[in-house]
Protein backbone atom coordinates (compact mmCIF):
# COMPACT_ATOMS: atom_id res chain seq x y z
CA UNK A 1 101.80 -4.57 -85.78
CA UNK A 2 101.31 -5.58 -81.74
CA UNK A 3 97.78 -4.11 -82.07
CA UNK A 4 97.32 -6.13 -85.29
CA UNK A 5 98.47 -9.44 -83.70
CA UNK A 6 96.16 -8.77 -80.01
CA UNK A 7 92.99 -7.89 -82.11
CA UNK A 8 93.81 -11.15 -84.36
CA UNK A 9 94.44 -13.05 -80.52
CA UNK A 10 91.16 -11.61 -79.42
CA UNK A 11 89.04 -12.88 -81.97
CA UNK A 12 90.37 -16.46 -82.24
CA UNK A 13 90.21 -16.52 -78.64
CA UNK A 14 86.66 -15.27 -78.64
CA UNK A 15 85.34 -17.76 -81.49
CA UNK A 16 87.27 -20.73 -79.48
CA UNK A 17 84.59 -19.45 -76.34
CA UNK A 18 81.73 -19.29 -78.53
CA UNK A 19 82.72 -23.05 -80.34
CA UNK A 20 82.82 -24.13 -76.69
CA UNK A 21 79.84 -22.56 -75.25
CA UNK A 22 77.78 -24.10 -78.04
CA UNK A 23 79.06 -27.72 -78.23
CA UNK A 24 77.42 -31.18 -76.59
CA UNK A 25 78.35 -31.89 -73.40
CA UNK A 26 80.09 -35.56 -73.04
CA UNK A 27 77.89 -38.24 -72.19
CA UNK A 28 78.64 -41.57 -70.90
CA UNK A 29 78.18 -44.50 -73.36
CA UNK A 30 74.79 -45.94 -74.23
CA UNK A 31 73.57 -48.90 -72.06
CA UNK A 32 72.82 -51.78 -74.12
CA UNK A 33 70.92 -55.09 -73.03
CA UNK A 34 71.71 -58.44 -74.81
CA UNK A 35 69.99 -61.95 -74.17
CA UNK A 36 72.44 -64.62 -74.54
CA UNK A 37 71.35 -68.34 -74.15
CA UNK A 38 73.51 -70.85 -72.38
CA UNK A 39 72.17 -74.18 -72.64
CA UNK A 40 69.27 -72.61 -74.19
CA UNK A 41 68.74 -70.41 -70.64
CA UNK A 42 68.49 -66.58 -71.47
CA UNK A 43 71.22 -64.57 -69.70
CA UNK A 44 70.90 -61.11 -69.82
CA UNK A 45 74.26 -59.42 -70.44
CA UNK A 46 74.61 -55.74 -69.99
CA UNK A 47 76.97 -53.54 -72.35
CA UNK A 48 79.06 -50.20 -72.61
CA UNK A 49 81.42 -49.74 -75.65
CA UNK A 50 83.70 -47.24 -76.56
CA UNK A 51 83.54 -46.05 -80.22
CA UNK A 52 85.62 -48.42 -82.00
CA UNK A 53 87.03 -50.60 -79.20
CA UNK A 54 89.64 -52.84 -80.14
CA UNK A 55 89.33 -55.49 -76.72
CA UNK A 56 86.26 -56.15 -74.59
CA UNK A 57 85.59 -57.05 -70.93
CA UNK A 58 83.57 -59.27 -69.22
CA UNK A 59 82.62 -58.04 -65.65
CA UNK A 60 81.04 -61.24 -63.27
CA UNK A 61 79.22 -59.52 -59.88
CA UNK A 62 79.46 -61.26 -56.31
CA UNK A 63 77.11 -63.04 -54.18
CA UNK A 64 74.24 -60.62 -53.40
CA UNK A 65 73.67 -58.06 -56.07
CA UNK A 66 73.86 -57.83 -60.70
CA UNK A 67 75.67 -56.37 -62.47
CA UNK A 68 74.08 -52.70 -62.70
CA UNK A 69 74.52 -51.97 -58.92
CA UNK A 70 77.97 -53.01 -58.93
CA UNK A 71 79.35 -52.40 -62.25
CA UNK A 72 77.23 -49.43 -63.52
CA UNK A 73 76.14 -46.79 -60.24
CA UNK A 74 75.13 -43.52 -61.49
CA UNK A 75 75.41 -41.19 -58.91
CA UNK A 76 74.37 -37.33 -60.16
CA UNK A 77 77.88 -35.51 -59.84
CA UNK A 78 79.78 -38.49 -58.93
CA UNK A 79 81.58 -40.70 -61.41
CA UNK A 80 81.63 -44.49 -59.42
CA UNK A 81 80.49 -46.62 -62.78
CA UNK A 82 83.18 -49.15 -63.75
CA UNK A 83 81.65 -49.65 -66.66
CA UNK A 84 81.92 -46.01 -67.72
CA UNK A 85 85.68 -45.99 -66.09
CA UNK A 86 86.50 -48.99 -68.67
CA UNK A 87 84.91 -47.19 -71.57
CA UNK A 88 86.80 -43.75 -70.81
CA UNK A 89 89.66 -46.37 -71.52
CA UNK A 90 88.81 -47.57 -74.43
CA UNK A 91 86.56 -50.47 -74.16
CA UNK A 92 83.83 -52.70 -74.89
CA UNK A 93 82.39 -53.51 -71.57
CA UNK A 94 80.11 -56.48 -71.01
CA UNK A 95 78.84 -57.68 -67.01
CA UNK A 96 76.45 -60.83 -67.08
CA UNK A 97 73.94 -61.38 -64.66
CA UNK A 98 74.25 -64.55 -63.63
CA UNK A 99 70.99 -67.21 -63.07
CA UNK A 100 68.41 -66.00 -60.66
CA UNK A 101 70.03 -62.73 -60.39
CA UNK A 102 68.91 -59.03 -62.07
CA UNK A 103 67.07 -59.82 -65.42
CA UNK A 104 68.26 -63.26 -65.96
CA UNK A 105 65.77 -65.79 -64.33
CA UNK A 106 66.27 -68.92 -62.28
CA UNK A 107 66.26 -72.10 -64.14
CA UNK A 108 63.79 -74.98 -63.76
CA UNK A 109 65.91 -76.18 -60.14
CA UNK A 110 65.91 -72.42 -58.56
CA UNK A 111 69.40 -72.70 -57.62
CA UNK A 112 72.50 -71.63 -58.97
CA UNK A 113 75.79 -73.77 -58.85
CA UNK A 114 79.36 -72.50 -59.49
CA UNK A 115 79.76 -75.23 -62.08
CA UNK A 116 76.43 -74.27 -63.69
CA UNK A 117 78.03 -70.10 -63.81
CA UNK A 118 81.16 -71.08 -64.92
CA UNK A 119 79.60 -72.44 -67.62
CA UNK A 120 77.18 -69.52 -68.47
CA UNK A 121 80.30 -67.68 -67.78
CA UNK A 122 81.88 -69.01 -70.47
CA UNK A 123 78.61 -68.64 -73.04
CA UNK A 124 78.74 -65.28 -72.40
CA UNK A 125 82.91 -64.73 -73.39
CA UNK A 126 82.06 -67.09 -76.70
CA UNK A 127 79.25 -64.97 -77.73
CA UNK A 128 81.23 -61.79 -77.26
CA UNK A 129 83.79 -63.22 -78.75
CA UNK A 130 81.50 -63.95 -82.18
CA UNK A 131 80.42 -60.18 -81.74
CA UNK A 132 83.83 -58.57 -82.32
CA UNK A 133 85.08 -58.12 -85.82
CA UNK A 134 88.41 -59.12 -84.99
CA UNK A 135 87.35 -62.16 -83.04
CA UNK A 136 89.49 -61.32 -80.39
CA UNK A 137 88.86 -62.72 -77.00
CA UNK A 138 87.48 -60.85 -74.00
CA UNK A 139 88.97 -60.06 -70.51
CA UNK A 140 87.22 -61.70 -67.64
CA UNK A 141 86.84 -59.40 -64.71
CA UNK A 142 85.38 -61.14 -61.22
CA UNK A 143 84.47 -59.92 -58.07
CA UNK A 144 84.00 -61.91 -54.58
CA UNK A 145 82.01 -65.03 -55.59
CA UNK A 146 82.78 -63.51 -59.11
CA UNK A 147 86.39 -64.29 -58.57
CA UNK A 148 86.36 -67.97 -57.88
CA UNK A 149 83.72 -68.13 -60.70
CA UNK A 150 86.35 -66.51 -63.15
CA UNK A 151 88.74 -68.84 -61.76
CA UNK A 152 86.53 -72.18 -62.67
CA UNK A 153 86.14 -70.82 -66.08
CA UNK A 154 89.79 -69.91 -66.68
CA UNK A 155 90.68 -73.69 -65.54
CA UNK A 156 87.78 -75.27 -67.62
CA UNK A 157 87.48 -73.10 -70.54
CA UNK A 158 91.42 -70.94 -71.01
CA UNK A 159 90.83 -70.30 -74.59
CA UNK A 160 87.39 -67.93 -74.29
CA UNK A 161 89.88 -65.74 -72.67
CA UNK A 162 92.41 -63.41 -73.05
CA UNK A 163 93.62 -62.54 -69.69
CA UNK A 164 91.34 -63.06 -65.91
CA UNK A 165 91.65 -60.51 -63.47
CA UNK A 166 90.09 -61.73 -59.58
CA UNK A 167 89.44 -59.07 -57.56
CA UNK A 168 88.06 -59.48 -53.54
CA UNK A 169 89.12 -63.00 -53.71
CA UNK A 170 87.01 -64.80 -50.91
CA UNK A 171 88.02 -68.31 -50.80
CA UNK A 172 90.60 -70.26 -48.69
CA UNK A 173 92.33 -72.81 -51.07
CA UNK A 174 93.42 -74.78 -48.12
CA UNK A 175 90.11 -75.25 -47.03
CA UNK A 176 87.72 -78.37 -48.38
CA UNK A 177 84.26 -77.37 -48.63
CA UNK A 178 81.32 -80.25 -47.56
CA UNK A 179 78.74 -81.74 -49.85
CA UNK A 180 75.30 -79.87 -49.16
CA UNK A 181 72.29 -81.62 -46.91
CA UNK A 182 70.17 -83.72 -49.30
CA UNK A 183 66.08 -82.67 -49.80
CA UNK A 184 67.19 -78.72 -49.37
CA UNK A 185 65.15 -76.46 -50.68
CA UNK A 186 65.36 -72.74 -52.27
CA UNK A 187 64.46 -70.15 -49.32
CA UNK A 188 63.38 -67.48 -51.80
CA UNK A 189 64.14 -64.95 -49.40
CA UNK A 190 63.81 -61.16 -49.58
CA UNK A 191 67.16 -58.86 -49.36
CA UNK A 192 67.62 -56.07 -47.01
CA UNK A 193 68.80 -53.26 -47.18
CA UNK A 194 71.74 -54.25 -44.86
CA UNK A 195 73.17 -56.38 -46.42
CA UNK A 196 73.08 -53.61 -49.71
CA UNK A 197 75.24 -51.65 -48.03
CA UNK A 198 77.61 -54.62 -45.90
CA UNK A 199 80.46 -54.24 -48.80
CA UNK A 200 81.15 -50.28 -47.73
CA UNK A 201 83.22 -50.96 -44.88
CA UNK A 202 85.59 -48.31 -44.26
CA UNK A 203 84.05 -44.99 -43.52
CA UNK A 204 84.36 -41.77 -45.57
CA UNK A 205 85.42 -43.52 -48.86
CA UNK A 206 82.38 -43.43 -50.60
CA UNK A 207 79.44 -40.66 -49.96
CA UNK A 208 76.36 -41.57 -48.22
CA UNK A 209 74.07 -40.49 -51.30
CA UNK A 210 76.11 -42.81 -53.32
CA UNK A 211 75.41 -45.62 -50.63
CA UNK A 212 71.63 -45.02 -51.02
CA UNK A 213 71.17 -45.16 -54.37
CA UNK A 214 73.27 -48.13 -54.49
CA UNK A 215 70.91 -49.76 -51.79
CA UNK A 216 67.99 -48.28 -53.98
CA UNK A 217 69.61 -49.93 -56.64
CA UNK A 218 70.32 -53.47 -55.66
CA UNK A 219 66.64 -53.94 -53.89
CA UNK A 220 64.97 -52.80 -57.37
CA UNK A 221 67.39 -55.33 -59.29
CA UNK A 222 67.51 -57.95 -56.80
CA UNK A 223 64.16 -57.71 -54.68
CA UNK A 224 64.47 -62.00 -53.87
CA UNK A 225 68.14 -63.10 -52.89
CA UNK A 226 69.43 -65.41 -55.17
CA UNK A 227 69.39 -69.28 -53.82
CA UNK A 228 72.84 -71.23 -54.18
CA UNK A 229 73.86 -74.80 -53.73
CA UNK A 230 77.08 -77.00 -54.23
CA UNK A 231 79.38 -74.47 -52.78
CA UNK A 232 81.48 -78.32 -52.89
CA UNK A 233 82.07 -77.37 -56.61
CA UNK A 234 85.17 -75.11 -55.09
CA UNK A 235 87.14 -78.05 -54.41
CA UNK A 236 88.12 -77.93 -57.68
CA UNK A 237 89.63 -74.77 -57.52
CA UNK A 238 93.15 -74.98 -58.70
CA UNK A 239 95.13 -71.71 -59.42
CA UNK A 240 98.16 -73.93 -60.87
CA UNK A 241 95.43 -74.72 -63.64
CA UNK A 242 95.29 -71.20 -64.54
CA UNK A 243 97.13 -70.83 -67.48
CA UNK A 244 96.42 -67.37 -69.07
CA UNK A 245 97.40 -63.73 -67.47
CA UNK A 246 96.13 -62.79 -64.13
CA UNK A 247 95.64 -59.98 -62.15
CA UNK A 248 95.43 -60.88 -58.42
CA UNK A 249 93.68 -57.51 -57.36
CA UNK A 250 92.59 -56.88 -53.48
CA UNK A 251 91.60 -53.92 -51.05
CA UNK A 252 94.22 -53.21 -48.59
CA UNK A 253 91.59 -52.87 -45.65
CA UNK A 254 88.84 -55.79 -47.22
CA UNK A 255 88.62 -58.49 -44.62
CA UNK A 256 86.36 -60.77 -46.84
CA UNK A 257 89.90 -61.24 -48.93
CA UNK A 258 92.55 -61.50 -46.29
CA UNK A 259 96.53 -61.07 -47.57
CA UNK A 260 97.07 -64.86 -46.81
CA UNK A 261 94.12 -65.63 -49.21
CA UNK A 262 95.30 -63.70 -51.89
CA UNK A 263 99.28 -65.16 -51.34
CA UNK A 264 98.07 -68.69 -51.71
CA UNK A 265 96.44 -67.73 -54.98
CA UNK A 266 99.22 -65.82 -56.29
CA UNK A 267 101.97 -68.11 -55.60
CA UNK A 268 99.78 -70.86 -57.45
CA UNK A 269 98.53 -69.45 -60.34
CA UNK A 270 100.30 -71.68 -63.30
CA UNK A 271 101.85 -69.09 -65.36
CA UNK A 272 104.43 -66.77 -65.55
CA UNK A 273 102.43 -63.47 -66.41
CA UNK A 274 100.47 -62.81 -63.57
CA UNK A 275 100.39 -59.23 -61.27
CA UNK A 276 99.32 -58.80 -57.31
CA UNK A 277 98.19 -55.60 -56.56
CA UNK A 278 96.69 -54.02 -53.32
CA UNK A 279 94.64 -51.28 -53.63
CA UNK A 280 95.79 -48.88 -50.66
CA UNK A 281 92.75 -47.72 -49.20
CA UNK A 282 90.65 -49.46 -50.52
CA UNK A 283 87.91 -52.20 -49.01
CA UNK A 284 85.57 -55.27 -50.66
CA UNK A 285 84.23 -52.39 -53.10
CA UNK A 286 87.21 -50.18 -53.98
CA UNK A 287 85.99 -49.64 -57.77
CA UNK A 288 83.03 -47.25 -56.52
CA UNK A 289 85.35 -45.76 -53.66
CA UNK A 290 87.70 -42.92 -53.77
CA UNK A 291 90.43 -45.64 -54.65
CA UNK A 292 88.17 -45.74 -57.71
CA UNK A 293 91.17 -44.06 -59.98
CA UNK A 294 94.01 -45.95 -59.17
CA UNK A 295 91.61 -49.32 -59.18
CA UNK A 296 90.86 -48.90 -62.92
CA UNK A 297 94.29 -47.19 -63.71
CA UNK A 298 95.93 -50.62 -62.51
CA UNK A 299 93.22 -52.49 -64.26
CA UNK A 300 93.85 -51.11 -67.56
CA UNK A 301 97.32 -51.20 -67.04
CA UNK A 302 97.25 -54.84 -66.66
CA UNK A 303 94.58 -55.32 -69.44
CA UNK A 304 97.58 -53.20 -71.90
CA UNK A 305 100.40 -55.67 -70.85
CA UNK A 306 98.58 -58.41 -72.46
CA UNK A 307 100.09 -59.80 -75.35
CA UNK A 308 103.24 -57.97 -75.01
């Protein structure tokens, strides 16, 4: 009977090998490329989706760089995409690229505005919004300039969301911001590889073949940096006008996002449901770090407490 029951083991455990040896190895989610008009501009909005995703993200990149170096790195042997951390998780994810930057182009002025992204900003969460069978509203996600971005849409437009998370937040909400120079004109002027790789700051979080083809990366996407004006629109920044749920999400060693920055935020934001979280170890780019894990596992945390 014991020989019976091994030889019976054996083969199970053999056929389980043989199922294993022969079956697909997991890929990461198609990438998908939309055009969405705002104001009858094209927008090119980038997605990932999980196989039958009930909610759906909208990522919003910083100053420099789209939304495929940040959002979507692919690094052989190295797992730094957000957008594939989001998916793992369940997701749809979306990331826009905003007016003059990646494969959206600059509008008839050749600048970009805050006002003027907050807006496309908001496009983009109505159109995904139209695309999900339940018509449930998206997450916003944003990232340095990103963040305060987000925040202009979530003050302007609360209903195209269902929860804003800021991470990296930049801006000093005590600070007033001056009216640009009149007769300025768009520079136009080529990036640098320096200033791909400024937002790895702390050394031995992130591996220097990841850093490369991020710099590789950025220059392809963004080859002219992006020209912006009316940095003035900020003064409206208002966090007690925030009415959905927030995530206040920051590095622990990112200087561009100081503690004091983030506290003033916080303390304003204008509703109950709202989360700060420091990332230990991490810097302005934590989500393609090594605190990569715990970034997205407080994300999605967050992004779950919605609603409850």
């Amino acid at each position: 009977m014991i020989r019976l029951w091994y030889l019976t083991r054996l083969i199970i455990s053999s056929f389980a090998i043989l199922l294993l040896s022969v079956a697909p190895l997991a890929q990461s989610a198609e990438l998908v490329r939309h055009t969405v008009s705002s104001d009858g501009h094209p927008m090119a909005v980038w997605e990932k989706s999980a196989a039958g995703a009930s909610e759906a993200i909208l990522l919003v990149h910083g100053r420099t760089w789209s939304s495929l170096p940040d959002f979507d790195l692919q690094v052989e042997g190295e797992d730094l995409s957000l957008m594939d951390g989001l998916v793992e998780n369940g997701y749809a994810v979306f990331a826009v690229d905003l007016r003059g930057y990646g494969q959206t182009p600059r509008d008839e002025t050749g600048w970009l505005t805050p006002n003027r992204a907050a807006a496309d900003v908001a496009a983009v969460l109505d159109w995904i919004a139209a695309q999900r069978v339940s018509g449930q509203k998206p997450h916003l996600f944003g990232w340095s300039m990103g963040s305060t971005i987000s925040q202009l849409t979530a003050q302007r437009h609360p209903d195209a969301m269902r929860s804003l998370a800021l991470f990296g937040y930049w801006y000093d909400l005590d600070t007033t911001l001056p009216a640009d120079d009149p007769g300025i004109e768009p520079l136009r002027a080529p990036t640098t590889a320096e200033a791909a790789a400024e937002d790895f700051i702390l050394p031995g979080t992130i591996s220097a073949k990841a850093v490369d083809t991020y710099v590789r990366m950025a220059l392809e996407a963004d080859p002219i940096r992006t020209d912006l004006r009316s940095f003035s629109d900020y003064n409206a920044l208002d966090p007690s006008l925030v009415k959905v749920p927030t995530l206040v999400i920051v590095g622990e060693h990112d200087p561009i996002a100081p503690p004091e920055y983030q506290a003033k935020l916080y303390m304003g934001i204008g509703t109950g449901h709202k989360q700060w979280v420091t990332v230990p170890g991490g810097d302005h780019a934590a989500f393609l770090e090594t605190p990569r894990a715990y970034f997205i596992h407080e994300l999605v945390t967050f992004f779950e407490g919605v609603g409850l």
